[in-house]
Protein backbone atom coordinates (compact mmCIF):
# COMPACT_ATOMS: atom_id res chain seq x y z
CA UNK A 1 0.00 0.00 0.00
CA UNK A 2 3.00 2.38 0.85
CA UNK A 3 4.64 1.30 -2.50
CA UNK A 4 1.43 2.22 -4.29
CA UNK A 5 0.74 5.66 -2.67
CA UNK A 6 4.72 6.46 -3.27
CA UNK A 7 4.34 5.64 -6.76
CA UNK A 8 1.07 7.95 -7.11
CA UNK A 9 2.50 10.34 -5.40
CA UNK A 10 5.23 10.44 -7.74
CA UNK A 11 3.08 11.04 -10.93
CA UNK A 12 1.06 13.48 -9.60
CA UNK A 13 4.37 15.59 -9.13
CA UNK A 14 5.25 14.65 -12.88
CA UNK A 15 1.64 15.66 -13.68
CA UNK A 16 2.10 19.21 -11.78
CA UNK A 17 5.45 19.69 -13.27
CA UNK A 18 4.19 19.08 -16.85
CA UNK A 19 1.04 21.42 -16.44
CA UNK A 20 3.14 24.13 -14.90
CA UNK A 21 5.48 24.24 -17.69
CA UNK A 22 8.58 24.13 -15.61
CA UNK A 23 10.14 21.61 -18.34
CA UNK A 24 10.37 22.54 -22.16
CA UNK A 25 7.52 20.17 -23.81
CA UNK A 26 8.08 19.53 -27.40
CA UNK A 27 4.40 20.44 -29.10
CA UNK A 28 4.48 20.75 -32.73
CA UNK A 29 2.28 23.16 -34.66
CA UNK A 30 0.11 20.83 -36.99
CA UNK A 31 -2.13 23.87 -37.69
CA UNK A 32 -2.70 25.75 -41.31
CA UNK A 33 -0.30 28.51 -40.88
CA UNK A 34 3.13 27.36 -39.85
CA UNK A 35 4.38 30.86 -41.52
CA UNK A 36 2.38 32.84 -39.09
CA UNK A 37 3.29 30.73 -36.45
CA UNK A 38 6.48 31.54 -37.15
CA UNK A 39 6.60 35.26 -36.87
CA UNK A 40 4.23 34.93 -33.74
CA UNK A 41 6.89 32.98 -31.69
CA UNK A 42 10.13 35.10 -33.03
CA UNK A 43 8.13 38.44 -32.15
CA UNK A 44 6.65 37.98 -29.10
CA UNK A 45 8.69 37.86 -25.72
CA UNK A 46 7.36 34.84 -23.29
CA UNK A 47 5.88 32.82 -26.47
CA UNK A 48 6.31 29.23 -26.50
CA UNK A 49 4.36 28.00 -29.48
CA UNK A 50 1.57 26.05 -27.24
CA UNK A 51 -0.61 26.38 -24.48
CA UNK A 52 1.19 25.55 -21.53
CA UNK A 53 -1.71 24.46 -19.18
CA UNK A 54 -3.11 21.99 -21.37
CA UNK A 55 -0.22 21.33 -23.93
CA UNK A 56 -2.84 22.64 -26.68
CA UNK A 57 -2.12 24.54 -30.23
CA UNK A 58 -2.21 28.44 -29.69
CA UNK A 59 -5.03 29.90 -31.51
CA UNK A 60 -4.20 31.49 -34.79
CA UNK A 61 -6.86 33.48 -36.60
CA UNK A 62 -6.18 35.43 -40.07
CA UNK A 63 -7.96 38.66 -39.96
CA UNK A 64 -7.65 40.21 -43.47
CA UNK A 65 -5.08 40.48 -46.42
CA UNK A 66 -3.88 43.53 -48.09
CA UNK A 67 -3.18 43.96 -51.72
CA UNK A 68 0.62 42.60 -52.12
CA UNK A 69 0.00 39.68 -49.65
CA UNK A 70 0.48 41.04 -46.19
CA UNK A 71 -1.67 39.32 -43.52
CA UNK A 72 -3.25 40.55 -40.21
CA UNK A 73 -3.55 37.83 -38.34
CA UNK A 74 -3.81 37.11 -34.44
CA UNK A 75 -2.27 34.94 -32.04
CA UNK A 76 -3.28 33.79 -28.50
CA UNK A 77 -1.38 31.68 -26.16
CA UNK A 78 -2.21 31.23 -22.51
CA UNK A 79 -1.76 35.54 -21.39
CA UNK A 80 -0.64 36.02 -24.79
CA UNK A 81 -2.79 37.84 -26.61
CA UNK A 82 -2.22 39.93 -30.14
CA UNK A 83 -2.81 41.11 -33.86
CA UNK A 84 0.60 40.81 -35.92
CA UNK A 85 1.13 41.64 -39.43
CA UNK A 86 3.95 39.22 -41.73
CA UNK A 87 5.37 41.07 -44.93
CA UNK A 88 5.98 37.94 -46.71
CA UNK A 89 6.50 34.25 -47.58
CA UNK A 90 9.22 32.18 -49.63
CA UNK A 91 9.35 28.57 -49.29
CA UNK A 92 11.59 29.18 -46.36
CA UNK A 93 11.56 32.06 -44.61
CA UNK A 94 8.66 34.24 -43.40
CA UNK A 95 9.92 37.66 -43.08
CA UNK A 96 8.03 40.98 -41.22
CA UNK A 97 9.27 44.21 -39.44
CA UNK A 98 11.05 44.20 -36.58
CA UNK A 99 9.44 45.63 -33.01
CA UNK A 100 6.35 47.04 -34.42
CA UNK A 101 5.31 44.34 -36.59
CA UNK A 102 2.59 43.72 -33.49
CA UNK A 103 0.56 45.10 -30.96
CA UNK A 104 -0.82 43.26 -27.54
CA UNK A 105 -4.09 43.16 -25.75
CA UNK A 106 -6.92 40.88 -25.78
CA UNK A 107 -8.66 40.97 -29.33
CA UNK A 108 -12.06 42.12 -28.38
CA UNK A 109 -10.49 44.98 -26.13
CA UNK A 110 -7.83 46.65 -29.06
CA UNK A 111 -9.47 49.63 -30.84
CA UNK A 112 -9.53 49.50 -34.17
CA UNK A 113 -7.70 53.05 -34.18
CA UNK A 114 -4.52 50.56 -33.42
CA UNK A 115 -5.34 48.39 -35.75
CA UNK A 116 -5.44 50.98 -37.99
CA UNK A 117 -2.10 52.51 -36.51
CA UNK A 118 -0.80 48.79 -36.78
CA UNK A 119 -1.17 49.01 -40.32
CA UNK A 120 0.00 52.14 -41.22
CA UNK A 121 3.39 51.51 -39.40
CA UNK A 122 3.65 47.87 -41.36
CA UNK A 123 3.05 49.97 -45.23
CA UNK A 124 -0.32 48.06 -45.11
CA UNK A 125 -1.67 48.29 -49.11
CA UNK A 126 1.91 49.84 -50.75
CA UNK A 127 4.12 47.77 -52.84
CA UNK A 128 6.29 45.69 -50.57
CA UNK A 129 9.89 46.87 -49.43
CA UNK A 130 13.80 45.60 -50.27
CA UNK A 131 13.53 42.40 -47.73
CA UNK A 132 16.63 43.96 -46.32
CA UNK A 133 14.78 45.93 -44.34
CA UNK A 134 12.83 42.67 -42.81
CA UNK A 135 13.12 40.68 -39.71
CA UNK A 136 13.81 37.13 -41.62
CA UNK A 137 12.96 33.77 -39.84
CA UNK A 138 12.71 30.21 -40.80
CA UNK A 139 9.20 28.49 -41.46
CA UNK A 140 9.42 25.89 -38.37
CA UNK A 141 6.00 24.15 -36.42
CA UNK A 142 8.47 23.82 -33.08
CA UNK A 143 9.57 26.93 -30.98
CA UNK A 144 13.51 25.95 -30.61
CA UNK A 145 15.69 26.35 -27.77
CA UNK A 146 18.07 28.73 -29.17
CA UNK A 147 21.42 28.84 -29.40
CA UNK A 148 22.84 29.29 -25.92
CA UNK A 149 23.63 26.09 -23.92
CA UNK A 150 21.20 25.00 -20.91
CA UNK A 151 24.16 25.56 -18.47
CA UNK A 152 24.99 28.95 -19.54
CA UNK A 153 21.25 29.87 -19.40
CA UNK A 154 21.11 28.57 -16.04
CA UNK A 155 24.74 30.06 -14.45
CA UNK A 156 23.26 33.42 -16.16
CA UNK A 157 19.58 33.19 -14.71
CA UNK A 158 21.58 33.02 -11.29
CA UNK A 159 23.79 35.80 -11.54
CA UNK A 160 20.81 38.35 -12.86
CA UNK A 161 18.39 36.75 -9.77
CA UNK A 162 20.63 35.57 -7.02
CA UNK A 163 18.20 35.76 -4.32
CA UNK A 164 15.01 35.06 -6.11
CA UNK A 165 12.86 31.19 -5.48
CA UNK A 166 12.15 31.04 -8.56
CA UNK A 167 16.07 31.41 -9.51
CA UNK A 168 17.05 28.89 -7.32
CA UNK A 169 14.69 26.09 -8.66
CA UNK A 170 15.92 26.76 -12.21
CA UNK A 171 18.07 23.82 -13.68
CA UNK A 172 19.17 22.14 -16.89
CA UNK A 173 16.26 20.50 -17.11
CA UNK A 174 13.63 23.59 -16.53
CA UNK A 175 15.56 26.51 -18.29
CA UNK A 176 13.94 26.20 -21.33
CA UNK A 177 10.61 26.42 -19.91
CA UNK A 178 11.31 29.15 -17.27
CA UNK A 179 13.59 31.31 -20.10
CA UNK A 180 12.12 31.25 -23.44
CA UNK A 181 14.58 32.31 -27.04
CA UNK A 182 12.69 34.86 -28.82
CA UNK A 183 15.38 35.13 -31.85
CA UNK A 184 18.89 35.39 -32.95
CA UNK A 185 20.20 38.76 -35.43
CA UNK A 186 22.21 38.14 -38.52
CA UNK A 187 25.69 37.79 -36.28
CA UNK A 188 24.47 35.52 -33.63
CA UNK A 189 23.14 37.43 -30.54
CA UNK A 190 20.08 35.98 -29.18
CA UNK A 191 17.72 37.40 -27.03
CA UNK A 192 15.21 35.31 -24.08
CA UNK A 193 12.69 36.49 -21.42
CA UNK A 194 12.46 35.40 -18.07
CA UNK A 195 9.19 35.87 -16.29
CA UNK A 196 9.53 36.38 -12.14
CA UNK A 197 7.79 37.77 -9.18
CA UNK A 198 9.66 40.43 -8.84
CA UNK A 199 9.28 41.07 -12.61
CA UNK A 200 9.47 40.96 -16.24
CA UNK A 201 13.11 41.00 -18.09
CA UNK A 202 15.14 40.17 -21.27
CA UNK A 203 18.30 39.05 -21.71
CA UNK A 204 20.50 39.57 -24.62
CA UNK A 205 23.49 37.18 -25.33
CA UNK A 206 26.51 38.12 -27.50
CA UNK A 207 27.47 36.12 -30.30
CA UNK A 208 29.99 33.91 -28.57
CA UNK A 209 27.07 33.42 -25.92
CA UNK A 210 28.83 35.98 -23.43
CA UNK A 211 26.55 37.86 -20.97
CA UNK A 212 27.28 41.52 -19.65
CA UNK A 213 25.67 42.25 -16.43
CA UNK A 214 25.45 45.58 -16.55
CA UNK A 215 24.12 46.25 -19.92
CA UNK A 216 22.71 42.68 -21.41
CA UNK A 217 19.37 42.50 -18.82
CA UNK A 218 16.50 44.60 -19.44
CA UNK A 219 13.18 44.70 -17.18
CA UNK A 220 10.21 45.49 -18.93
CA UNK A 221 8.00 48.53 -17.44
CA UNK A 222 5.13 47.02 -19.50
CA UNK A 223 4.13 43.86 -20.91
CA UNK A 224 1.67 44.88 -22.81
CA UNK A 225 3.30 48.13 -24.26
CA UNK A 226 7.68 46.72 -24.89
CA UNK A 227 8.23 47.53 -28.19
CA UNK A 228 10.42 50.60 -28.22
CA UNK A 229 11.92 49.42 -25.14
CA UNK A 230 12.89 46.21 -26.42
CA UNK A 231 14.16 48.12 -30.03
CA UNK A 232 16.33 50.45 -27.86
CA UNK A 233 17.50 47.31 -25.64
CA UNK A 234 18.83 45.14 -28.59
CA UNK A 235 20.16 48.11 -30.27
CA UNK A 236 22.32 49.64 -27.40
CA UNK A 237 23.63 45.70 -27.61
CA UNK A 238 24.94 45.43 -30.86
CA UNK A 239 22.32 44.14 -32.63
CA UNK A 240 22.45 43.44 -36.14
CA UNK A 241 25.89 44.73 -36.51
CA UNK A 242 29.06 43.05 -37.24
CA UNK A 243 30.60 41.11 -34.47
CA UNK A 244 34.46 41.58 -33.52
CA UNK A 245 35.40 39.44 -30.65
């Protein structure tokens, strides 16, 4: 009988762990729209491509298409709510503008004044720009890791948070859970989120997966309202120009 309750015991801690998403869970995106998926997980900080409580497919909805293939579209996952806008597709790549290619809020609540502004900022209707000027990611159904090791992630989430429970409990095994990759620039740097009690943050990694203290942690003022934030962040980091170690 002892063996038996042990033994329940220990699933329903496996069960709690799984629901809580305190270990990376692999769900693949069998949905319609794997190029909208795409953009979704590389723009949003915290995204991890499912629903975390119930392992379930985010909800992807396309709104309306302009004249040279641009789609409005939006995406909800768990608090994750928000219209987006991609540029374009190749059989690759879906490619959109960086920072204010989205805005956040719960879809019935977002004027459609921002909509409107969301547009307008993303050249909604005109002939589409030199991709150069795009955000560029590949097609994929699976949020990835990212490029910086699991120990490194974890050594780094306990320098930034010393003192916090949350920091403590973070391992190899929960990292990728607990600190989710939102992207990498064209030279390597990669930049995750890390959700706490005591706040909201992102952390930016250097090419050769180096970490400043000082000036590579960010803590967001507003969830719901990052973008230039974010945009100033990266860019006082380096990003997207040429890397000399």
């Amino acid at each position: 009988m002892r063996r038996y309750a042990k033994v329940k015991f220990i699933l329903l801690l496996n069960c709690t762990l799984l629901l809580t998403g305190c270990f990376r869970r692999d769900v693949t995106y069998d949905g319609d729209y794997p190029e909208l998926f795409s953009v979704a997980i590389h723009s949003l900080l915290g995204a991890r491509g499912y629903e975390v409580g119930h392992l379930s497919l985010p909800d992807i909805r396309v709104i309306s298409e302009d004249n040279h293939g641009r789609v409005l579209f939006s995406y909800r996952e768990d608090t994750i709510s928000s219209h987006l806008i991609i540029q374009k597709v190749d059989s690759d790549y879906a490619y959109f503008y960086p920072h204010y290619n989205f805005i956040l809020g719960r879809i019935q609540d977002v004027p459609e004044r921002d909509i409107e502004a969301l547009k307008e900022m993303n050249n909604w209707n005109q002939p589409v720009s030199d991709r150069s000027e795009f955000e560029r990611v590949p097609i994929v159904r699976l949020k990835e890791e990212g490029p910086i090791p699991r120990e490194i992630l974890v050594e780094v989430c306990h320098e930034i948070f010393p003192d916090n429970p949350d920091s403590v409990r973070t391992s190899t095994q929960n990292v990728s859970g607990r600190m989710p990759f939102l992207r990498v620039d064209r030279y390597g740097r990669s930049v995750y989120f890390r959700s706490l009690s005591l706040g909201t943050f992102a952390v930016i990694f250097q090419p050769d997966h180096s970490f400043d203290l000082e000036t590579g942690v960010l803590e967001i003022t507003d969830i719901n309202n990052y973008q230039t934030e974010l945009r100033l962040f990266m860019e006082a980091n380096g990003w997207n120009e040429p890397w000399d170690e």
